[in-house]
Protein backbone atom coordinates (compact mmCIF):
# COMPACT_ATOMS: atom_id res chain seq x y z
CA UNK A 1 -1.81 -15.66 -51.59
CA UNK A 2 1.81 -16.21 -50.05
CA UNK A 3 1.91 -12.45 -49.58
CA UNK A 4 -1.26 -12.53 -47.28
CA UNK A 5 0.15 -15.34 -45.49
CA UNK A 6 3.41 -13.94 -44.64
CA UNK A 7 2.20 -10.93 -43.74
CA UNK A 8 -0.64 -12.88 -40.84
CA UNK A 9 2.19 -14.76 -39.60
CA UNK A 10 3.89 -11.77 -39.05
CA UNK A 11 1.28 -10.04 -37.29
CA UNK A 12 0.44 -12.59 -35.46
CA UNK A 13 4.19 -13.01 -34.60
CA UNK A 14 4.06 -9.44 -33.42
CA UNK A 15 0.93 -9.78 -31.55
CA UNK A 16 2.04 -12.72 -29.07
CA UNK A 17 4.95 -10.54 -28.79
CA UNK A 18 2.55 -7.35 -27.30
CA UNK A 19 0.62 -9.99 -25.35
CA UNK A 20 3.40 -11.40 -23.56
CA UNK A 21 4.80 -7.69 -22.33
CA UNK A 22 1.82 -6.76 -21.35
CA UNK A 23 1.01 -9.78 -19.09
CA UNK A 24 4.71 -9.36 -17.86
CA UNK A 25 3.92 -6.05 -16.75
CA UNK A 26 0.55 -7.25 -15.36
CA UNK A 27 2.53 -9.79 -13.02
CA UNK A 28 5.16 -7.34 -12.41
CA UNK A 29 2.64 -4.65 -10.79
CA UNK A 30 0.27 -6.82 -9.57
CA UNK A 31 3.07 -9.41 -7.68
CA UNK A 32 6.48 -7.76 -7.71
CA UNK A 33 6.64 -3.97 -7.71
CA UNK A 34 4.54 -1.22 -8.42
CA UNK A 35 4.63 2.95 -8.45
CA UNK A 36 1.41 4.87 -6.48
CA UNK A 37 1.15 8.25 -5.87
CA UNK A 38 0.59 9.12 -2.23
CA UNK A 39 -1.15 12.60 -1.72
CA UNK A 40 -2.27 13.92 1.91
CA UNK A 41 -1.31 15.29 5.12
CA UNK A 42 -1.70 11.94 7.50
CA UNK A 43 2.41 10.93 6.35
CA UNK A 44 3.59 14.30 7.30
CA UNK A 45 6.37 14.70 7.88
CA UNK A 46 7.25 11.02 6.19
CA UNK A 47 5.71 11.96 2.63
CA UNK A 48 5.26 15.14 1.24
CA UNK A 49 1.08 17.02 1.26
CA UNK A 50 1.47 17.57 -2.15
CA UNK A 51 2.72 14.43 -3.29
CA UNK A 52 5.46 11.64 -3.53
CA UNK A 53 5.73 8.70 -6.14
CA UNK A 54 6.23 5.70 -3.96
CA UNK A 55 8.14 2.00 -4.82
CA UNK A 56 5.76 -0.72 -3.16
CA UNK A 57 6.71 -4.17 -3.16
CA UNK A 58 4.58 -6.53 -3.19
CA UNK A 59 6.13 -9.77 -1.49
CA UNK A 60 7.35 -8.90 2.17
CA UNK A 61 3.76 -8.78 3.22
CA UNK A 62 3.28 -12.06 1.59
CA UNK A 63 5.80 -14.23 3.25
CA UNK A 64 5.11 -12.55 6.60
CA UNK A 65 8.37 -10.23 6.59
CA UNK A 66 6.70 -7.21 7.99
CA UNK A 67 7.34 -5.51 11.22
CA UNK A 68 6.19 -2.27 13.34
CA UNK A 69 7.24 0.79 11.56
CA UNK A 70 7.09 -0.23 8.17
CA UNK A 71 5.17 1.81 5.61
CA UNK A 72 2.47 -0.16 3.98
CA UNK A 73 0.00 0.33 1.08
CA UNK A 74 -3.28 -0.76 2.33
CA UNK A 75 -6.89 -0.95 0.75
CA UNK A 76 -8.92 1.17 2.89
CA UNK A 77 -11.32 -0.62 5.43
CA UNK A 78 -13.57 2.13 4.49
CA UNK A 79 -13.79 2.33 1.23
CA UNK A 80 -12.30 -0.62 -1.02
CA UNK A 81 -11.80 1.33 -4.17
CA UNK A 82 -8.92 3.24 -2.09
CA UNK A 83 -6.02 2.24 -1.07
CA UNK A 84 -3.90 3.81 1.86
CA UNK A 85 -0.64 4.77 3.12
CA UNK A 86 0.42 4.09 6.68
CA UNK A 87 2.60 2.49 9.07
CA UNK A 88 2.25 -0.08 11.14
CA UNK A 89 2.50 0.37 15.00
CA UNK A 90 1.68 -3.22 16.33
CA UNK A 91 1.55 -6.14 15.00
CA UNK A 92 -0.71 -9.51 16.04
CA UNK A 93 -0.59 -9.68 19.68
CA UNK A 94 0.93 -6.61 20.29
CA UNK A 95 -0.42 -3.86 22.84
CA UNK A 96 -0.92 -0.68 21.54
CA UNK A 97 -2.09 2.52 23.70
CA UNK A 98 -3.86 5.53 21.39
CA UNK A 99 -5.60 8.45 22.02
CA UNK A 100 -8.68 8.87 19.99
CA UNK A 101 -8.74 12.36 19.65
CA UNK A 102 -5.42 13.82 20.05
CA UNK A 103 -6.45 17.33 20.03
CA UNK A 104 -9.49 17.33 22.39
CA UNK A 105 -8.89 14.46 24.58
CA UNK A 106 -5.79 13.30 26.40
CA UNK A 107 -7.36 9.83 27.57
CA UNK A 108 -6.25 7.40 26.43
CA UNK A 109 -7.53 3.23 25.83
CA UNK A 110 -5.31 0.02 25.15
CA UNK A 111 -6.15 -3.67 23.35
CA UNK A 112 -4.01 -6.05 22.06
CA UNK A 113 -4.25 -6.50 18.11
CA UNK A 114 -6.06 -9.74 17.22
CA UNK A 115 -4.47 -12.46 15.64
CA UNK A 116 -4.45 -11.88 11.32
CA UNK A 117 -4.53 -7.88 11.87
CA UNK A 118 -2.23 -5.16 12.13
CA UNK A 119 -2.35 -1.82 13.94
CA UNK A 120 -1.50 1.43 11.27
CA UNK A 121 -1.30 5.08 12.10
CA UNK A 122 -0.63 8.15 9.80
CA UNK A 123 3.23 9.94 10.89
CA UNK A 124 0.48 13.43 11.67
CA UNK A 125 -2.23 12.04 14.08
CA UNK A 126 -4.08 14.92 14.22
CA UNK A 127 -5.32 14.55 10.97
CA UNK A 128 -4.89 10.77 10.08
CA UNK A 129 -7.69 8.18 10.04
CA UNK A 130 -6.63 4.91 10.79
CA UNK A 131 -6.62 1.77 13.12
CA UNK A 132 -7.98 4.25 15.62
CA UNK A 133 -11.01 5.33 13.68
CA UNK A 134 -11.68 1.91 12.46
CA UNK A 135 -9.58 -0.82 14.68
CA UNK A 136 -7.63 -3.40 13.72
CA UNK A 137 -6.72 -3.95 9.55
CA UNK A 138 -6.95 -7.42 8.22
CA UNK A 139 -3.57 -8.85 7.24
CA UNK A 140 -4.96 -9.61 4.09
CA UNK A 141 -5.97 -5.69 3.13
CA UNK A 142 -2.09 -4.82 2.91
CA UNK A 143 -1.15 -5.02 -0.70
CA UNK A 144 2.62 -3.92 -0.26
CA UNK A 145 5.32 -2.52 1.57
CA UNK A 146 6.38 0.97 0.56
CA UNK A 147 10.38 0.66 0.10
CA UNK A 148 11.89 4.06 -2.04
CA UNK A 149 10.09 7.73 -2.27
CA UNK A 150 10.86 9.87 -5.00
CA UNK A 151 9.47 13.31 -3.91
CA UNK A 152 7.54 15.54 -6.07
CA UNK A 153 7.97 18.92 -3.91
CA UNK A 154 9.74 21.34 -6.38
């Protein structure tokens, strides 16, 4: 009998010591820093169209320390189960000028980003949809602020 209870407070032991690294590394991707793979043309020349591994962290946006030209990670206005890489152009009450359609339209239209949203655009507009496709993004749709890029281009 002391051989069966050694052995469940051992496991046990080991156990909390699995649950406790892997809600560590739960609050370490979800709050602190995480890796995503950004594939694409819409960062060229920024990040590579066959891939880079990018270092997002995940506090800037959350104590308001982002600024125009930063590269964020953002879940896409059009569909939630994505998440995006751009950067931001203009921040709340910023004017920003765009062209719609780069490549068959040289007008061009102007608004001044509402209060709680930013203004992102891909580095290649000709193939990027962003803020000019679908306006404004929330504040709260930016998960993180992209800080190191490890390229994958051999």
């Amino acid at each position: 009998m002391r051989q069966w209870t050694s052995i469940a407070k051992e496991t046990i032991a080991r156990a909390s010591i699995v649950v406790k690294f892997l809600c560590f590394l739960h609050v370490t991707d979800s709050y602190l820093l995480s890796s995503n793979h950004v594939l694409g043309p819409s960062m060229l020349p920024t990040l590579n169209i066959t891939g880079d591994v990018v270092l997002v962290e995940h506090l800037s946006h959350r104590i308001g320390k982002l600024g125009s030209g930063d590269l964020v990670l953002i879940r896409s206005p059009l569909d939630p189960k994505k998440t995006v890489t751009k950067r931001i152009v203009a921040m709340e009450g910023d004017k920003v000028t765009f062209s719609l359609d780069p490549i068959r339209n040289h007008s061009s239209r102007s608004l001044v980003v509402p209060k709680g949203h930013v203004w992102i655009q891909g580095d290649n507009l000709y193939v990027s949809c962003d803020s000019r496709h679908f306006g404004p993004v929330p504040y709260g749709l930016i998960e993180g602020k992209v800080f190191l890029r490890a390229s994958m281009a051999t």
